[in-house]
N, C-alpha and C. Protein backbone atom coordinates (compact mmCIF):
# COMPACT_ATOMS: atom_id res chain seq x y z
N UNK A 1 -56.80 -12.80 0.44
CA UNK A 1 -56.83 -13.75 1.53
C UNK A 1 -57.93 -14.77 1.26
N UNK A 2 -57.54 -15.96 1.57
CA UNK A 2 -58.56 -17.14 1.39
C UNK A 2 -59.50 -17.40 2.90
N UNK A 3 -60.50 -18.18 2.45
CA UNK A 3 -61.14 -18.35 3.95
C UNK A 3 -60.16 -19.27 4.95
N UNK A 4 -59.74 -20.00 4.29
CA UNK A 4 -59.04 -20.93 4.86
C UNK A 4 -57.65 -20.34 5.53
N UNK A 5 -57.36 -19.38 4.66
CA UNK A 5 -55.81 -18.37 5.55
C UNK A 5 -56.47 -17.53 6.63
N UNK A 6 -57.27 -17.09 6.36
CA UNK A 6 -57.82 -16.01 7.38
C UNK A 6 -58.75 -15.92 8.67
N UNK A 7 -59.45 -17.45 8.30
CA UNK A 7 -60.34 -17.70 9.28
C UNK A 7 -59.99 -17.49 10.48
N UNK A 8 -59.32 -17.83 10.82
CA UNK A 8 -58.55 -17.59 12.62
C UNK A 8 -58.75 -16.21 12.93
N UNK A 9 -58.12 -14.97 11.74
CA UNK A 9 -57.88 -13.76 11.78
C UNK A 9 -59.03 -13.32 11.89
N UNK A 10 -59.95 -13.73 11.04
CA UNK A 10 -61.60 -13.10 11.15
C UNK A 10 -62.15 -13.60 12.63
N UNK A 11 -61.99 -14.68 12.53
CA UNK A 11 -62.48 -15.00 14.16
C UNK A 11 -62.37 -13.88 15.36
N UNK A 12 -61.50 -13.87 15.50
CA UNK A 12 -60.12 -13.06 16.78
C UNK A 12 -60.83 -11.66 16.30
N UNK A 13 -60.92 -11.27 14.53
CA UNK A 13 -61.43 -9.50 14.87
C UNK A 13 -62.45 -9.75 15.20
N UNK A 14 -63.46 -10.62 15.05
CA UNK A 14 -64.92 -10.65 15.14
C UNK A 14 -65.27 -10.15 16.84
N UNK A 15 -64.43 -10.94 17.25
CA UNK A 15 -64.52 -9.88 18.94
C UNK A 15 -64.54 -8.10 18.85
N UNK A 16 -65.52 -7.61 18.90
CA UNK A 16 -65.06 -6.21 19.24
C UNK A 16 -65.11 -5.49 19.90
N UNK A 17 -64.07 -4.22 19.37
CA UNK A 17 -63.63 -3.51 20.73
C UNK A 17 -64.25 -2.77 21.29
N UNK A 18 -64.19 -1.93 22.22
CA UNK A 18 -65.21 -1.55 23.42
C UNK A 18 -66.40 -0.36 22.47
N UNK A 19 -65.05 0.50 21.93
CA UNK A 19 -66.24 1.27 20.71
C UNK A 19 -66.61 0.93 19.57
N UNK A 20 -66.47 -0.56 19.53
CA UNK A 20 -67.33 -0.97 18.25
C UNK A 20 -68.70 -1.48 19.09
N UNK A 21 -68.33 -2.30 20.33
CA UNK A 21 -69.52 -2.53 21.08
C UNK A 21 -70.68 -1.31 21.27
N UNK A 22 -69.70 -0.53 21.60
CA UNK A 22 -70.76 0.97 21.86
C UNK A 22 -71.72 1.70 20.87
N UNK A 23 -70.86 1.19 19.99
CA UNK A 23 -71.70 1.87 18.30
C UNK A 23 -72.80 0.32 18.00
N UNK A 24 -72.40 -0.47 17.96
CA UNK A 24 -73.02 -1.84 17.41
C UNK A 24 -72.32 -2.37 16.25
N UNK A 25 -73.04 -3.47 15.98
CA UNK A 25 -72.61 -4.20 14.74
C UNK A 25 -73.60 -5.66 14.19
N UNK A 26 -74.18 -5.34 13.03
CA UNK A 26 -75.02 -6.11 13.16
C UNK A 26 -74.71 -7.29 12.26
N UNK A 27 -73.14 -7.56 11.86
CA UNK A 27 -72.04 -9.12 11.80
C UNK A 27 -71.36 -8.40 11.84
N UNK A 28 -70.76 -8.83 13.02
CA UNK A 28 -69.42 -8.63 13.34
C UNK A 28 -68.09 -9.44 12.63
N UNK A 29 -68.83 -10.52 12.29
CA UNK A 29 -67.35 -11.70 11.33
C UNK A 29 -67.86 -10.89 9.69
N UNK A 30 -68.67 -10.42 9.55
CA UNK A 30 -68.73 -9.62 7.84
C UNK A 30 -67.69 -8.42 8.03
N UNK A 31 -67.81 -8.00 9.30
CA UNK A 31 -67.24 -6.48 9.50
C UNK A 31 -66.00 -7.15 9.40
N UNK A 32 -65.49 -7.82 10.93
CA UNK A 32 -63.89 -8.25 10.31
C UNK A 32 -63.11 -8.88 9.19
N UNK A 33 -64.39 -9.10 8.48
CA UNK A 33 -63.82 -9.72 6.90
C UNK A 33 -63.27 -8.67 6.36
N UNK A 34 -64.39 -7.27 6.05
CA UNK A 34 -63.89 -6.20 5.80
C UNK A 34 -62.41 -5.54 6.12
N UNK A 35 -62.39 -5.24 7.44
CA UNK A 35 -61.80 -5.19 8.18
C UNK A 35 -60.42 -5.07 7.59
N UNK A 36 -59.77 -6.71 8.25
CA UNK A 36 -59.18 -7.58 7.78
C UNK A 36 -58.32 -7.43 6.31
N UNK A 37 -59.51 -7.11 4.77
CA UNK A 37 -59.08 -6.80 3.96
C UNK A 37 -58.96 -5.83 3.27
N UNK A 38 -59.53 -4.45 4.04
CA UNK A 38 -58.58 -3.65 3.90
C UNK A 38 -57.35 -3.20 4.23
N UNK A 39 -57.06 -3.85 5.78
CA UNK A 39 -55.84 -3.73 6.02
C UNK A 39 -54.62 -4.77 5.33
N UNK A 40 -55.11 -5.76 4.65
CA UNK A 40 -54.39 -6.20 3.93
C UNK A 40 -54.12 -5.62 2.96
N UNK A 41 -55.09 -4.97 1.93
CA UNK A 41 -54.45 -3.82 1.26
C UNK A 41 -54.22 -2.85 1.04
N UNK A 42 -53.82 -2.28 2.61
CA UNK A 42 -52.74 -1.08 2.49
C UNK A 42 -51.62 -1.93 3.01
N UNK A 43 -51.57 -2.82 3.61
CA UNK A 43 -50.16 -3.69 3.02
C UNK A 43 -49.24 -3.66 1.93
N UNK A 44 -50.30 -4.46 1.40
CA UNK A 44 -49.95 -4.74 -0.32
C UNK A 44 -49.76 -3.42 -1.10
N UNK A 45 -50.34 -2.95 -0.99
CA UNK A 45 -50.68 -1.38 -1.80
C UNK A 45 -50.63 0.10 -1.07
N UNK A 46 -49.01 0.23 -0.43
CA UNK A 46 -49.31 1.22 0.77
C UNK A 46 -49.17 2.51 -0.52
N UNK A 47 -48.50 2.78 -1.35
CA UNK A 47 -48.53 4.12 -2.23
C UNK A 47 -49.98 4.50 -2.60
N UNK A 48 -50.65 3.43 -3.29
CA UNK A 48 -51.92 3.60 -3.58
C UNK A 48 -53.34 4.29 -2.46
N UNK A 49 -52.83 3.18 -1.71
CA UNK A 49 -54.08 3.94 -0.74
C UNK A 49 -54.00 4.73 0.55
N UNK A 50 -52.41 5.12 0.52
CA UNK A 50 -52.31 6.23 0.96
C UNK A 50 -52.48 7.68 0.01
N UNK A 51 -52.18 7.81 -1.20
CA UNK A 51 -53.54 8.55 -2.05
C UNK A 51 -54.80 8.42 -2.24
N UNK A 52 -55.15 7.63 -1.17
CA UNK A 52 -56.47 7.07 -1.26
C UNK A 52 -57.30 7.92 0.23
N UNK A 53 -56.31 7.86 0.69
CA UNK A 53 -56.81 7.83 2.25
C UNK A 53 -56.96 9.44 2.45
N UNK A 54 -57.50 9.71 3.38
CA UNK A 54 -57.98 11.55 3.48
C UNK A 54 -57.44 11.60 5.12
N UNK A 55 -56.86 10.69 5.33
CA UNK A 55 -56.34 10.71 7.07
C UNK A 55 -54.61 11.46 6.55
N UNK A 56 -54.50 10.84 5.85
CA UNK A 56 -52.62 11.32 5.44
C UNK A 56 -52.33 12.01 4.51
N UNK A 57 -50.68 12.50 4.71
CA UNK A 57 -50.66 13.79 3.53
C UNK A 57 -50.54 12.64 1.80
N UNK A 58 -50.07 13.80 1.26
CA UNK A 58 -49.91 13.29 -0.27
C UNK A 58 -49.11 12.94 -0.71
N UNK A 59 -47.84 13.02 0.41
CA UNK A 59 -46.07 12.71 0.11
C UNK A 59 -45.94 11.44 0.15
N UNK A 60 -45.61 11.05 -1.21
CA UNK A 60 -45.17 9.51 -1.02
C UNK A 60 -43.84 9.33 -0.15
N UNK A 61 -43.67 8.09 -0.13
CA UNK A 61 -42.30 7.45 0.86
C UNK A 61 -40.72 8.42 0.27
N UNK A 62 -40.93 8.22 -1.30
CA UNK A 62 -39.64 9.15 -2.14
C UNK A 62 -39.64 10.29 -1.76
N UNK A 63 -40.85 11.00 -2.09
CA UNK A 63 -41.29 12.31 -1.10
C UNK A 63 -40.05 12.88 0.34
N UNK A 64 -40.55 12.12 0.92
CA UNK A 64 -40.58 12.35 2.39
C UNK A 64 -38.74 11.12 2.75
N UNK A 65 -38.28 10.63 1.87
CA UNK A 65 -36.52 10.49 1.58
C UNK A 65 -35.66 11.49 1.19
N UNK A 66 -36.68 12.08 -0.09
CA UNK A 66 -35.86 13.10 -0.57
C UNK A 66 -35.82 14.29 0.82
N UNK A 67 -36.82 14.52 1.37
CA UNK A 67 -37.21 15.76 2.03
C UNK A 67 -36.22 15.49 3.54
N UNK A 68 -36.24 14.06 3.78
CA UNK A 68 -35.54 14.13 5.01
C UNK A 68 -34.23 13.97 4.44
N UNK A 69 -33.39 14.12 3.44
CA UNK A 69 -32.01 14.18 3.04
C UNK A 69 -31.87 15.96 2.82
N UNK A 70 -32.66 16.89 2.63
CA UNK A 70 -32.47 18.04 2.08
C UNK A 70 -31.50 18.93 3.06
């Protein structure tokens, strides 16, 4: 993402939400940059960083086609 595509988007997260208020944040437009681009790439890259991620299982999308056809 460019500054120029995203700026709006960073803006708008830079508001935060009630438990980011509660915890703090000391930039909030650095955080939604972050933010922002990680969720852009698990977009771009959902196989990858859903082996990435420790929130979800390990079954890719084929995985879990094959498994719901069985």
């Amino acid at each position: 993402m460019t500054d120029i595509d995203n700026s709006d988007q960073v803006a708008e997260r830079a508001h935060l939400l009630p438990e980011e208020l509660a915890a703090g944040s000391d930039d909030p437009t650095a955080q939604a940059e972050v933010i922002l681009a990680e969720s852009e790439r698990r977009t771009l890259e959902p196989e990858a960083t859903q082996q990435e991620s420790v929130q979800s299982d390990q079954s890719t999308s084929e995985d879990r086609t094959v498994a719901d056809h069985a």
